[in-house]
Protein backbone atom coordinates (compact mmCIF):
# COMPACT_ATOMS: atom_id res chain seq x y z
CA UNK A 1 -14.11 -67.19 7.78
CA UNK A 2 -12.71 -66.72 3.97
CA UNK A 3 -16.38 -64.94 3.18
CA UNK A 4 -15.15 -62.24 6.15
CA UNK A 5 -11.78 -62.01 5.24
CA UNK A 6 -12.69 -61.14 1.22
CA UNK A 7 -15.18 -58.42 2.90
CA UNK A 8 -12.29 -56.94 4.65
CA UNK A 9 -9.97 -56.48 1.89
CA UNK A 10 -12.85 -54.83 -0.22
CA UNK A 11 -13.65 -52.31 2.56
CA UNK A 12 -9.33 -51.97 2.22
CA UNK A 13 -9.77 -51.49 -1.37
CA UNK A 14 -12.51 -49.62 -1.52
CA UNK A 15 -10.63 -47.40 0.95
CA UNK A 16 -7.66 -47.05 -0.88
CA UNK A 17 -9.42 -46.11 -4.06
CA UNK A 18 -11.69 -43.11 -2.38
CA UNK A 19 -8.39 -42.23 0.07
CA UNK A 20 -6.54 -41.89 -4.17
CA UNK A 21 -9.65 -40.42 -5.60
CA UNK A 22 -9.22 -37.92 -3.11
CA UNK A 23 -5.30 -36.73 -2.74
CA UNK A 24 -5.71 -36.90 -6.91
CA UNK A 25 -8.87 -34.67 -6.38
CA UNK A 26 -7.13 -32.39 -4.42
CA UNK A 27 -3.68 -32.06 -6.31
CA UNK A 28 -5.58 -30.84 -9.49
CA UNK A 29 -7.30 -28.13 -7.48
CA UNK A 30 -4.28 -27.18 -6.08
CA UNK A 31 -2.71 -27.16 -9.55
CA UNK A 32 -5.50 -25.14 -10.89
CA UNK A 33 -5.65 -23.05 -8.08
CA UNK A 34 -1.76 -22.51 -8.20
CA UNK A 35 -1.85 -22.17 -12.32
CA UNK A 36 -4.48 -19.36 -12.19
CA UNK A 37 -2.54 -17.27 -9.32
CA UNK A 38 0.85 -17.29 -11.23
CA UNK A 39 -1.35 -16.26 -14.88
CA UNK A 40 -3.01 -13.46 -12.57
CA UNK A 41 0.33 -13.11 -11.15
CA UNK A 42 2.20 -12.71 -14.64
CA UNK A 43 -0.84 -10.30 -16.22
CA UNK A 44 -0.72 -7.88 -13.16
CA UNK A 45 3.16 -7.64 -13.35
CA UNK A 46 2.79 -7.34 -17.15
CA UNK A 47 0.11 -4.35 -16.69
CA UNK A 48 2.53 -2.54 -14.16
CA UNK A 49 5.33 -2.93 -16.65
CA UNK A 50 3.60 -1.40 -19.48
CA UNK A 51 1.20 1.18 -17.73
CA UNK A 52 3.12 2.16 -14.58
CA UNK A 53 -0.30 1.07 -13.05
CA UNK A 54 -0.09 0.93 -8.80
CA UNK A 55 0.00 -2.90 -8.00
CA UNK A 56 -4.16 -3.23 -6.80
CA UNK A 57 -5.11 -1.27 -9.74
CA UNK A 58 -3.10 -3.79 -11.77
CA UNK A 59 -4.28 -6.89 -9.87
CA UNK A 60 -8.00 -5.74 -10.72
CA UNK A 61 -7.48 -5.42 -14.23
CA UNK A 62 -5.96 -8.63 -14.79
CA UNK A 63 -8.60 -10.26 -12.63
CA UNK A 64 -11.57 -8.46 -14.88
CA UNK A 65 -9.47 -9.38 -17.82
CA UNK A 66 -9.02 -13.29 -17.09
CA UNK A 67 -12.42 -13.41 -15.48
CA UNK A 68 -11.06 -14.82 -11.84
CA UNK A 69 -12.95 -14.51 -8.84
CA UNK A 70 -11.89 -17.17 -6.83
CA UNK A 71 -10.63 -15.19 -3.55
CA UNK A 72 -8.08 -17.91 -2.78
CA UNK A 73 -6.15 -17.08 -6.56
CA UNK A 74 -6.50 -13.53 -5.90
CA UNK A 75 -5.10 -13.37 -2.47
CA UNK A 76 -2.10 -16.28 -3.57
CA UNK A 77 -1.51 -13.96 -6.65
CA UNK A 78 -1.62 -10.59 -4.47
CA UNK A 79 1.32 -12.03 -2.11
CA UNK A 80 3.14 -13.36 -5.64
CA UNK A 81 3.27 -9.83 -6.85
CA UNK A 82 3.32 -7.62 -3.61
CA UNK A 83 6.55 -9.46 -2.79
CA UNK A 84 8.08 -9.94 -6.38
CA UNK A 85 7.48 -6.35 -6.21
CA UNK A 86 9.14 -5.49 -2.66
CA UNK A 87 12.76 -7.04 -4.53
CA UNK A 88 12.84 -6.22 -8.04
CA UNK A 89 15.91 -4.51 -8.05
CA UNK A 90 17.64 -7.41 -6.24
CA UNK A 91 15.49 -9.88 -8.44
CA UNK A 92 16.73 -8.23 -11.87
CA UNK A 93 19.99 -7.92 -10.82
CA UNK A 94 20.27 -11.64 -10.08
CA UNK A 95 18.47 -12.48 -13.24
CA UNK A 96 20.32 -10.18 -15.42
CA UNK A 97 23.45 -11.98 -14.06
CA UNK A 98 22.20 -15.27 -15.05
CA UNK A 99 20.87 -13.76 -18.69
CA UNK A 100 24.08 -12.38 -19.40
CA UNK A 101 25.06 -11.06 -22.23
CA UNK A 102 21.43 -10.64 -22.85
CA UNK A 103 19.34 -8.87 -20.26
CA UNK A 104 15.44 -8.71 -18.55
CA UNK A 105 14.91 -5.99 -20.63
CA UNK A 106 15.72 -7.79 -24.11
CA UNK A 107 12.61 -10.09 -23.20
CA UNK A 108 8.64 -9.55 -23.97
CA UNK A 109 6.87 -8.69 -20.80
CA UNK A 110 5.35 -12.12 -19.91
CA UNK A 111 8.82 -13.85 -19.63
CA UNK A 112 9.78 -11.00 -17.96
CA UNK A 113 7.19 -11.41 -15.24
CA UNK A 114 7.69 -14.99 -14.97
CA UNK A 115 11.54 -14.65 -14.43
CA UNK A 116 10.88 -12.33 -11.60
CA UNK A 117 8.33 -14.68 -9.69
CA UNK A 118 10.47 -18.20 -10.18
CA UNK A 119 13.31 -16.00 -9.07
CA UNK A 120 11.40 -14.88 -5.79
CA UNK A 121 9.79 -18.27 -5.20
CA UNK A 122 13.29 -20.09 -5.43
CA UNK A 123 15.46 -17.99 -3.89
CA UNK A 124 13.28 -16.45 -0.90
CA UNK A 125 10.53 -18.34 -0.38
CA UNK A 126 12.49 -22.01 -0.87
CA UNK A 127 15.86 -23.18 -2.87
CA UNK A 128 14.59 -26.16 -4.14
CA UNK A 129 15.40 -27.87 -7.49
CA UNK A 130 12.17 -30.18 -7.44
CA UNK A 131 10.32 -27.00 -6.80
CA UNK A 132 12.63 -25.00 -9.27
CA UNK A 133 11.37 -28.00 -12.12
CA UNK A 134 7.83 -27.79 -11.17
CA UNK A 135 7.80 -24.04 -11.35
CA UNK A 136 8.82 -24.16 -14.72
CA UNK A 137 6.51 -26.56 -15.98
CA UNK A 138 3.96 -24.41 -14.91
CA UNK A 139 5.39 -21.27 -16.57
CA UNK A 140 5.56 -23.17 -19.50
CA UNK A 141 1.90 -24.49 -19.34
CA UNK A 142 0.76 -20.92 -19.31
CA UNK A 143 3.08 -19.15 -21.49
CA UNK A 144 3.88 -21.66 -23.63
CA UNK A 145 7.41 -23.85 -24.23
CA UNK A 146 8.50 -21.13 -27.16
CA UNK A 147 8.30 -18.00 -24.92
CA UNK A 148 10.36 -19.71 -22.28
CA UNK A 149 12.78 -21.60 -24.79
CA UNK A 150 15.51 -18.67 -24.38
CA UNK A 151 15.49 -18.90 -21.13
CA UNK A 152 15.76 -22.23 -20.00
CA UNK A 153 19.18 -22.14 -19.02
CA UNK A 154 19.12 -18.88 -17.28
CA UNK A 155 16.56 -20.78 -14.65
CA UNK A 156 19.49 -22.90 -13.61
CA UNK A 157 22.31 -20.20 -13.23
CA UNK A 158 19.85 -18.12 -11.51
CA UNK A 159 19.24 -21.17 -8.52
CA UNK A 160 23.12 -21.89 -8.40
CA UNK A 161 24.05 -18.08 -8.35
CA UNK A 162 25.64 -16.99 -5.38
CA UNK A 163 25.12 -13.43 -5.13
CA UNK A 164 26.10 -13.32 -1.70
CA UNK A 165 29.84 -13.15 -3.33
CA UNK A 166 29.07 -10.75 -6.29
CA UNK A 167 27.71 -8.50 -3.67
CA UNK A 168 30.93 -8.01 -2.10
CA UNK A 169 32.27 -6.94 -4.97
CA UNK A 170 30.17 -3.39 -5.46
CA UNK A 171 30.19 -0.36 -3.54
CA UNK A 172 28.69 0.28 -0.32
CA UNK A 173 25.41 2.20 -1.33
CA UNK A 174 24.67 -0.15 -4.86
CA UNK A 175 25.10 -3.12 -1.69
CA UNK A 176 22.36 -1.56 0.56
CA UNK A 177 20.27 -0.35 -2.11
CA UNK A 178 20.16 -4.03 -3.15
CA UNK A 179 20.02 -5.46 0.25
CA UNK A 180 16.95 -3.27 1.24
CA UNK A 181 15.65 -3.53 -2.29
CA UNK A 182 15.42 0.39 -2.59
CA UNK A 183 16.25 2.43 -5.56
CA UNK A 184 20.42 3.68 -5.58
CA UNK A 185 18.89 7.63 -5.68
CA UNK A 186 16.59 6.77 -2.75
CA UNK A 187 19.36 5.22 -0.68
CA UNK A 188 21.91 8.36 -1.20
CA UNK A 189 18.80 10.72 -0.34
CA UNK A 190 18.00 9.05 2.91
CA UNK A 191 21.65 9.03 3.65
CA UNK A 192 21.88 12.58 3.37
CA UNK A 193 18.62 13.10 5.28
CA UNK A 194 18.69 11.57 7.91
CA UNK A 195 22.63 9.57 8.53
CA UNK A 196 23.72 6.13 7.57
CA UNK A 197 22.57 4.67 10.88
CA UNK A 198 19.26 6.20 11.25
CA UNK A 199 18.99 5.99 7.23
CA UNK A 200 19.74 1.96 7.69
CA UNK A 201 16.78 1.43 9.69
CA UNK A 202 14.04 3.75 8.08
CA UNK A 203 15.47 1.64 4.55
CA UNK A 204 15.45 -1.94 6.25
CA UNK A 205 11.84 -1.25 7.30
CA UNK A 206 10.50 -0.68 3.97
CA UNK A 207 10.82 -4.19 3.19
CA UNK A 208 8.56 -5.48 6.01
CA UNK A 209 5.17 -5.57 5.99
CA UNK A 210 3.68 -2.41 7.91
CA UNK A 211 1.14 -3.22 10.50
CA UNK A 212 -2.74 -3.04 9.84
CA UNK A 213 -4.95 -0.41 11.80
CA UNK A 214 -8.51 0.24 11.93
CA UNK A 215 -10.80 3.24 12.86
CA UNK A 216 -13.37 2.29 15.05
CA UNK A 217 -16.67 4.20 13.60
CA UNK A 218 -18.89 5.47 16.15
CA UNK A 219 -21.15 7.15 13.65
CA UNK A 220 -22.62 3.11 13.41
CA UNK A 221 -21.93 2.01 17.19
CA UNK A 222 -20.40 2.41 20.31
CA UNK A 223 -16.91 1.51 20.40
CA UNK A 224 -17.46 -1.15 23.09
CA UNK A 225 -20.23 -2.83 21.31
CA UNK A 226 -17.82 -2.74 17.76
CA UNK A 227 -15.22 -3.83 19.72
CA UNK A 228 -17.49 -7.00 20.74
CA UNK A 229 -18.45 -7.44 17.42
CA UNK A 230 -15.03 -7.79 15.80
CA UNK A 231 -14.14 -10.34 18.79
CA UNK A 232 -17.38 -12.43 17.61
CA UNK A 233 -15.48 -12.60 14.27
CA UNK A 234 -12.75 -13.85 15.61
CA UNK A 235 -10.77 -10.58 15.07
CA UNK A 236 -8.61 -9.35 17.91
CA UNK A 237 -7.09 -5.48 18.20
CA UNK A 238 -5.39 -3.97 20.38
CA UNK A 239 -6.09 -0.04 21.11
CA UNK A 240 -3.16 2.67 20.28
CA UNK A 241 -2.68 5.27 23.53
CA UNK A 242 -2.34 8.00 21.76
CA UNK A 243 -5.53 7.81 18.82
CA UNK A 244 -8.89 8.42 19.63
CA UNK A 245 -10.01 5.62 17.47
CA UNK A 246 -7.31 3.75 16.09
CA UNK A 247 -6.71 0.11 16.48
CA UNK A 248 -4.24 -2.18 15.88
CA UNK A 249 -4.87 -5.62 14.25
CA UNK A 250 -3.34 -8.60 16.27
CA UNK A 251 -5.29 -11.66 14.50
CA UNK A 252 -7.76 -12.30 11.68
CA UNK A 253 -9.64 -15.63 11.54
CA UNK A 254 -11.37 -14.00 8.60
CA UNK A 255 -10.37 -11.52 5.74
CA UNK A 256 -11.14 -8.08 6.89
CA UNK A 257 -12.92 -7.22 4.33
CA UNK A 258 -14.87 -10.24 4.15
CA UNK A 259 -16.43 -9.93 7.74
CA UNK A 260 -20.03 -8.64 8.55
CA UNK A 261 -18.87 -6.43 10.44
CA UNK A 262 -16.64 -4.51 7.46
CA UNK A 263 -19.55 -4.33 5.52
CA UNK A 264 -21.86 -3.20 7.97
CA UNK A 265 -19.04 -0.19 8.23
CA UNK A 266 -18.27 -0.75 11.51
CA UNK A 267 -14.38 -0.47 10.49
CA UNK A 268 -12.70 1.45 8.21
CA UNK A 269 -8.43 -0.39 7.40
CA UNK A 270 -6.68 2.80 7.97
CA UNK A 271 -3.04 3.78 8.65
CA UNK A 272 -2.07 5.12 12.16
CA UNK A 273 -0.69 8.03 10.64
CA UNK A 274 -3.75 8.85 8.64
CA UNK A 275 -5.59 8.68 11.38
CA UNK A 276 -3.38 11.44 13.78
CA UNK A 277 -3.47 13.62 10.50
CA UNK A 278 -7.31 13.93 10.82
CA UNK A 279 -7.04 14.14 14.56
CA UNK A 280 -4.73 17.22 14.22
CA UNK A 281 -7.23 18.47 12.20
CA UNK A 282 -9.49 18.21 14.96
CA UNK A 283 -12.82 19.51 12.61
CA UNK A 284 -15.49 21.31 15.55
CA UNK A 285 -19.11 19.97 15.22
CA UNK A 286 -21.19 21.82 12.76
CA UNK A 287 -18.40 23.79 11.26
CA UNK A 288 -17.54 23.84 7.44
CA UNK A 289 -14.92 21.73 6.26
CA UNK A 290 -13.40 21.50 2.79
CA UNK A 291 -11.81 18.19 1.93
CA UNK A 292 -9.34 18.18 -0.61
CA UNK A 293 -7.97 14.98 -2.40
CA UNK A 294 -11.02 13.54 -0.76
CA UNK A 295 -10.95 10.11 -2.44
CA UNK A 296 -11.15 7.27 -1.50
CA UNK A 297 -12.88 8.78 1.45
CA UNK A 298 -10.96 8.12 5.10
CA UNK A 299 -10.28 11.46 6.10
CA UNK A 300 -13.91 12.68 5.02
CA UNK A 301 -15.22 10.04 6.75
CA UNK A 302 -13.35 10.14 9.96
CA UNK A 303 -13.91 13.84 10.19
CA UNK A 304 -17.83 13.10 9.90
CA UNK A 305 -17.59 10.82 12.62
CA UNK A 306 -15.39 13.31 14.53
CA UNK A 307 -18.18 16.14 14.16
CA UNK A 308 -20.95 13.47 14.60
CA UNK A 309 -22.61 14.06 11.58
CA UNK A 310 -23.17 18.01 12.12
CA UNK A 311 -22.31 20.59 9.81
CA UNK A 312 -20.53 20.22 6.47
CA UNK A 313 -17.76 18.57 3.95
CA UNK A 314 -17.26 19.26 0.75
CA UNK A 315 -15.27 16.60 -0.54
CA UNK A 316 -12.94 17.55 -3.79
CA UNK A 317 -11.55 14.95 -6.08
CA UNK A 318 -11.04 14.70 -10.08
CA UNK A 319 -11.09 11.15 -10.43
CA UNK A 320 -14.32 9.44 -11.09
CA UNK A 321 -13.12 6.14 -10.16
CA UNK A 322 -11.96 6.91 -7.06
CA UNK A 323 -15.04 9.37 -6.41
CA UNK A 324 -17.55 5.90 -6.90
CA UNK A 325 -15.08 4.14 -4.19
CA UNK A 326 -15.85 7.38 -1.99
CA UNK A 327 -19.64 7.56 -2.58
CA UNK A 328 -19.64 4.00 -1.49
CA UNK A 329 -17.67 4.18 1.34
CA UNK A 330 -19.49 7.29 2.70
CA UNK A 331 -22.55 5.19 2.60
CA UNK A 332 -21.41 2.44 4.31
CA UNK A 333 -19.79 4.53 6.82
CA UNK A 334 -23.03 6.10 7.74
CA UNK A 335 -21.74 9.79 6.49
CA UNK A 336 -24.52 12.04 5.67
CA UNK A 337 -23.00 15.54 5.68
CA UNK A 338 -20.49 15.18 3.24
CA UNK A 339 -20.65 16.33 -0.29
CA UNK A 340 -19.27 15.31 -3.13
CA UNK A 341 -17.34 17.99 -5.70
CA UNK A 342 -15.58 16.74 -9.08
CA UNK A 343 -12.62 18.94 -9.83
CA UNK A 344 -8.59 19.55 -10.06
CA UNK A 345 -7.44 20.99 -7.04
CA UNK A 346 -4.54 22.41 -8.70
CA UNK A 347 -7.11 24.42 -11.01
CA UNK A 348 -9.22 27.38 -9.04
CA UNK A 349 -12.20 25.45 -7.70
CA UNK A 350 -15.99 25.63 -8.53
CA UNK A 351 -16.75 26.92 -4.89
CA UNK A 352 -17.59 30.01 -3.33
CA UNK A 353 -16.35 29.32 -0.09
CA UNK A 354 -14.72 30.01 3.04
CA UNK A 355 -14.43 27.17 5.19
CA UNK A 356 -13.60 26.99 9.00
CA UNK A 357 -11.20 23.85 8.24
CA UNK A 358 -9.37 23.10 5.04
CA UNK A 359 -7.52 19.31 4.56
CA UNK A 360 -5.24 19.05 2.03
CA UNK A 361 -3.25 15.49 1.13
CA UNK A 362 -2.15 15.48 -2.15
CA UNK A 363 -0.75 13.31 -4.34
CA UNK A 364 2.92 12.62 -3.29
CA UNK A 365 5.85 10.33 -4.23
CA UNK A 366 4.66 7.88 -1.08
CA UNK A 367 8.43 7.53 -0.42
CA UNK A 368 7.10 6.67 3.80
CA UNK A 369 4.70 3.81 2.22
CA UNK A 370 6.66 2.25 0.48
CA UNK A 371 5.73 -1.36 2.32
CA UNK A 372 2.48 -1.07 1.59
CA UNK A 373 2.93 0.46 -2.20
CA UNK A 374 6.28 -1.52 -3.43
CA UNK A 375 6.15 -0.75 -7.15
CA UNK A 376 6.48 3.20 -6.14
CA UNK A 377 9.52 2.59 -5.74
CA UNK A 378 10.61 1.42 -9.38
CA UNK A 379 8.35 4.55 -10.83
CA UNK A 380 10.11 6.78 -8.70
CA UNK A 381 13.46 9.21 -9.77
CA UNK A 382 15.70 11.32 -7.99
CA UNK A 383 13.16 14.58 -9.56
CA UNK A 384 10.22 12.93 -8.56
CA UNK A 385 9.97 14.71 -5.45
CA UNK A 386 10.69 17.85 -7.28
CA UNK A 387 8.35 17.28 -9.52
CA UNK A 388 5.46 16.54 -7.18
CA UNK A 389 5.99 19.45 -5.00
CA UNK A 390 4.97 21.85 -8.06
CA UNK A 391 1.72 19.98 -8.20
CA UNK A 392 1.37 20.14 -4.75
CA UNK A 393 2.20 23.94 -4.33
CA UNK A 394 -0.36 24.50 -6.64
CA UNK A 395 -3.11 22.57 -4.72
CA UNK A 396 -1.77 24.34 -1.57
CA UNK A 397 -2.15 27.77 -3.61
CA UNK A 398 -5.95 26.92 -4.24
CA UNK A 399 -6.51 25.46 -0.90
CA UNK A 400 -5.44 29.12 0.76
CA UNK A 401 -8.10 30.78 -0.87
CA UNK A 402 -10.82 29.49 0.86
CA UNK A 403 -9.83 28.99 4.53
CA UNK A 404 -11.56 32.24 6.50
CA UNK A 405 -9.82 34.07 9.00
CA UNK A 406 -9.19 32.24 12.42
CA UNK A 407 -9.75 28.49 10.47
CA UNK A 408 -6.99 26.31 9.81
CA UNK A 409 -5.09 24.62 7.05
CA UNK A 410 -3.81 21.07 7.32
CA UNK A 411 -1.19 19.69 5.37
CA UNK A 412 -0.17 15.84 5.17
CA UNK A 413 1.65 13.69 2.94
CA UNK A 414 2.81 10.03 2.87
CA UNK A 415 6.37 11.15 2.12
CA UNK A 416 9.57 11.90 3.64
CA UNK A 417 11.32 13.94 1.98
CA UNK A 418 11.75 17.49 2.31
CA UNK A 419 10.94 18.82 -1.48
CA UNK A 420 7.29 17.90 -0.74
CA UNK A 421 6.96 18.69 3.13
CA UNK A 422 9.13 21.57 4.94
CA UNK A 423 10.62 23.05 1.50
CA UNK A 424 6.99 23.64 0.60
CA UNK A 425 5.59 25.04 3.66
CA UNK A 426 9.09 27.18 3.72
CA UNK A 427 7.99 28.27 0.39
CA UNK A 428 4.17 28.97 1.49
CA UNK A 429 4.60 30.73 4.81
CA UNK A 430 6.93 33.44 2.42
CA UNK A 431 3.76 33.95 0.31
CA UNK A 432 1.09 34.06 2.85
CA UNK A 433 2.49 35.74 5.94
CA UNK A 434 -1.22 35.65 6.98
CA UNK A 435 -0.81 31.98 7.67
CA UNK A 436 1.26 31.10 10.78
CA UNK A 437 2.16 27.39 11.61
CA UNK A 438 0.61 26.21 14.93
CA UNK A 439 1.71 22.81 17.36
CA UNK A 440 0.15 19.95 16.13
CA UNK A 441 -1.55 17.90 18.27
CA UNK A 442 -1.53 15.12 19.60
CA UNK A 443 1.89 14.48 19.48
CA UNK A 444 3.10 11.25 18.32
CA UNK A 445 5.97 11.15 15.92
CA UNK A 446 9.39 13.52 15.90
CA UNK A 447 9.26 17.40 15.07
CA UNK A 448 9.26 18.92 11.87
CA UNK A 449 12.79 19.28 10.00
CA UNK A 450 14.75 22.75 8.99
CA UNK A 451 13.10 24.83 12.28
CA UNK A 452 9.20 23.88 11.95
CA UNK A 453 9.06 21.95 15.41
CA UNK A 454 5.50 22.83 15.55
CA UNK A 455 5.27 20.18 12.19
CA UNK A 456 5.23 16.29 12.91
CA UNK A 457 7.20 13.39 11.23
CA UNK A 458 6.51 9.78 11.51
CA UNK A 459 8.86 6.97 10.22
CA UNK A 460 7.98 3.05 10.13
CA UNK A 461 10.66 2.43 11.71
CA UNK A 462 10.17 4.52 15.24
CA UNK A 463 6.43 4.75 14.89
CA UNK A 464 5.09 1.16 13.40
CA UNK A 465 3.29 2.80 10.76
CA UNK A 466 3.54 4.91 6.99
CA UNK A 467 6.08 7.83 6.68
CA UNK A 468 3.84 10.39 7.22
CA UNK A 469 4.64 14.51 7.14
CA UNK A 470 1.66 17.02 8.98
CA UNK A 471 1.44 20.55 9.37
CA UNK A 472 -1.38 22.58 10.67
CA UNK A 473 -1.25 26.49 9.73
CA UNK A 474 -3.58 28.94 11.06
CA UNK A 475 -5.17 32.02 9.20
CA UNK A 476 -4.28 35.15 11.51
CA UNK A 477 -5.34 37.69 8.90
């Protein structure tokens, strides 16, 4: 009886000790795990400081740098920054508070990052002072206790602030500038673009998280059969009325990217509004199409499926980076009629050619993406607009010149406001009275502001998808 009774408490024991070996186990990979998304976290936020990079570009570098692979960091340290970067101007304007007299700015850029990300993770994601101590410790295991020393009392102010009250005390647009974490000069714009109310919504939007779509690409299979596929996965869509091909994603058991399916290029993760632009393009099977700003490659490659692989696309970009991104995309999309051409669109272009279809969507400020491209915002000014719409008047300049009589010129940008949409098809349509603008179909979002009606505008806000401008002009003569 005593001989069974000491064999019980050993299996007990022996219990215990694995069930401790375990949770111990498993709190040092989280803490590594956790450590190595906040030092990602930190470098990427440090690399968009000092290069104005775009926050993927950043996240890449900083992953190359550190040598990180793990997919778990680099999604935990994608969220850290994509939402530290959605609220910066609320963030800094809490921390400066708790700073004062000194401000972020007085501070080298790795306490600046980490200041940002406690501040997020303690006042939005959970207002906790255990959490708030444990936070710290970790900034100060990866930046060391000297880079943090200046700032160890600012960590406390900035959980016990109560901003709530100092926001009362500004004015009205500084309140909902903060509020919807938009820039001041972006606030007063939208005001006077579209009215307060309407303005409210389109700025309280760009701080969700826009809805994912995918193209369904029958150049690989029929849409039934991808459709099957992606439900094998464990990925469920649901099909938008009024796009040929576009989806909308409902549930992901697995990354998107990581599935069989995405590699097999069944898919390609593009915007609603992307998608119409292409359709309103409408490119005729075994015509000639010149693709401008080709890179990364979704219009080229949804206009090859659209033509089913029959006639041609010369695809122009100047960036060689992005041009490797589009030569591997175009092969795993199954396009084989598209060509690739390195040059500046804003330069004349190394083409003799007249082209039944010419697709044009230049660089812009992004101002209608801006929930899917936070740090835009915080590299944006009131001339950036401006500023853009000389480089893209040039591009539309060069772009004229080889669209033949009777094709078509399509126009598109991710932005939303006029300087780089109506203004500069205003501006066109008074130098090229050959070009008239024709309805663009099919019709989706709101007409065209200052008189085009024929144009198209799409807001996140009424549509579910990226601020998106399209015009289609036709070549009479």
């Amino acid at each position: 009886m005593c001989c069974h009774k000491g064999n019980k408490t050993q299996v007990i024991s022996s219990l215990t000790n694995y069930l401790f070996y375990k949770l111990v186990k498993h709190a040092k990979e989280d803490f590594t795990l956790l450590r190595e998304a906040w030092t990602l976290a930190i470098e990427a936020l440090s690399w968009i400081e000092l290069q104005r990079l775009g926050e993927r570009l950043a996240l890449a570098k900083a992953a190359r740098q550190l040598k990180i692979q793990d997919s778990k960091v680099v999604g935990l340290a994608h969220k850290l920054v994509f939402e530290t970067l959605r609220r910066r101007n609320l963030l800094d304007f809490i921390i400066d508070r708790a700073l004062a007299p000194h401000t972020l700015g007085d501070l080298k850029l790795g306490p600046q990052a980490f200041l940002r990300l406690y501040t997020y993770e303690t006042r939005f994601v959970r207002n906790d002072f255990a959490k708030a101590g444990s936070i710290a410790r970790l900034g100060r295991s990866i930046l060391g206790w000297r880079e943090l020393k200046d700032v160890e009392e600012a960590l406390g102010r900035i959980l016990s602030l109560q901003f709530d009250d100092v926001l009362k005390k500004i004015g009205d647009r500084e309140r909902i500038a903060l509020q919807t974490y938009n820039p001041l000069w972006f606030v007063k714009y939208c005001f006077r673009l579209l009215g307060r109310s309407e303005a409210l919504k389109f700025l309280e939007s760009t701080a969700q998280p826009s809805p994912i779509y995918l193209r369904i690409n029958t150049l690989k299979a029929s849409e039934e059969n991808i459709l099957r596929r992606l439900e094998s996965e464990g990925t469920r869509t649901e099909k938008i009325s009024q796009s040929t091909c576009a989806y909308r994603l409902l549930e992901a058991k697995t990354p998107l990217v990581k599935t069989r399916s995405f590699r097999e290029g069944l898919f390609y993760i593009q915007d609603k509004a992307s998608c119409l632009a292409t359709e309103i393009a409408n490119p005729a099977i075994g015509r000639t199409v010149l693709d401008a700003c080709a890179a990364p490659g979704a219009k080229t490659a949804y206009m090859a499926q659209l033509m089913q692989n029959k006639g041609e696309i010369f695809s122009i970009d100047y960036s060689k980076r992005r041009m490797h991104v589009w030569k591997r995309q175009m092969k795993r999309m199954g396009v084989k009629i598209a060509v690739p051409v390195m040059a500046d669109v804003r330069d004349p272009l190394p083409l003799r050619l007249s082209a039944d279809l010419v697709v044009l969507d230049p660089p812009c400020t992004s101002t209608g993406a801006f929930s899917k491209m936070p740090s835009a915002k915080w590299r944006l000014t009131k001339r950036s607009g401006l500023h853009m719409a000389q480089i893209q008047w040039r591009m539309l300049q060069q772009c004229a010149e080889h669209v033949k009589e009777g094709g078509c010129l399509v126009y598109s940008t991710c932005s939303v406001t006029l300087e780089e949409n109506e203004m500069l098809i205003e501006k066109f349509l008074k130098w090229h009275p050959e070009f008239t603008l024709v309805e663009t179909q099919p019709k989706i979002g709101l007409s065209g502001l200052r008189g085009q009606s024929e144009c198209q505008r799409l807001y996140p806000h009424l549509h579910n998808c990226n601020g998106f401008f399209i015009a289609k002009l036709l070549k009479t003569g």
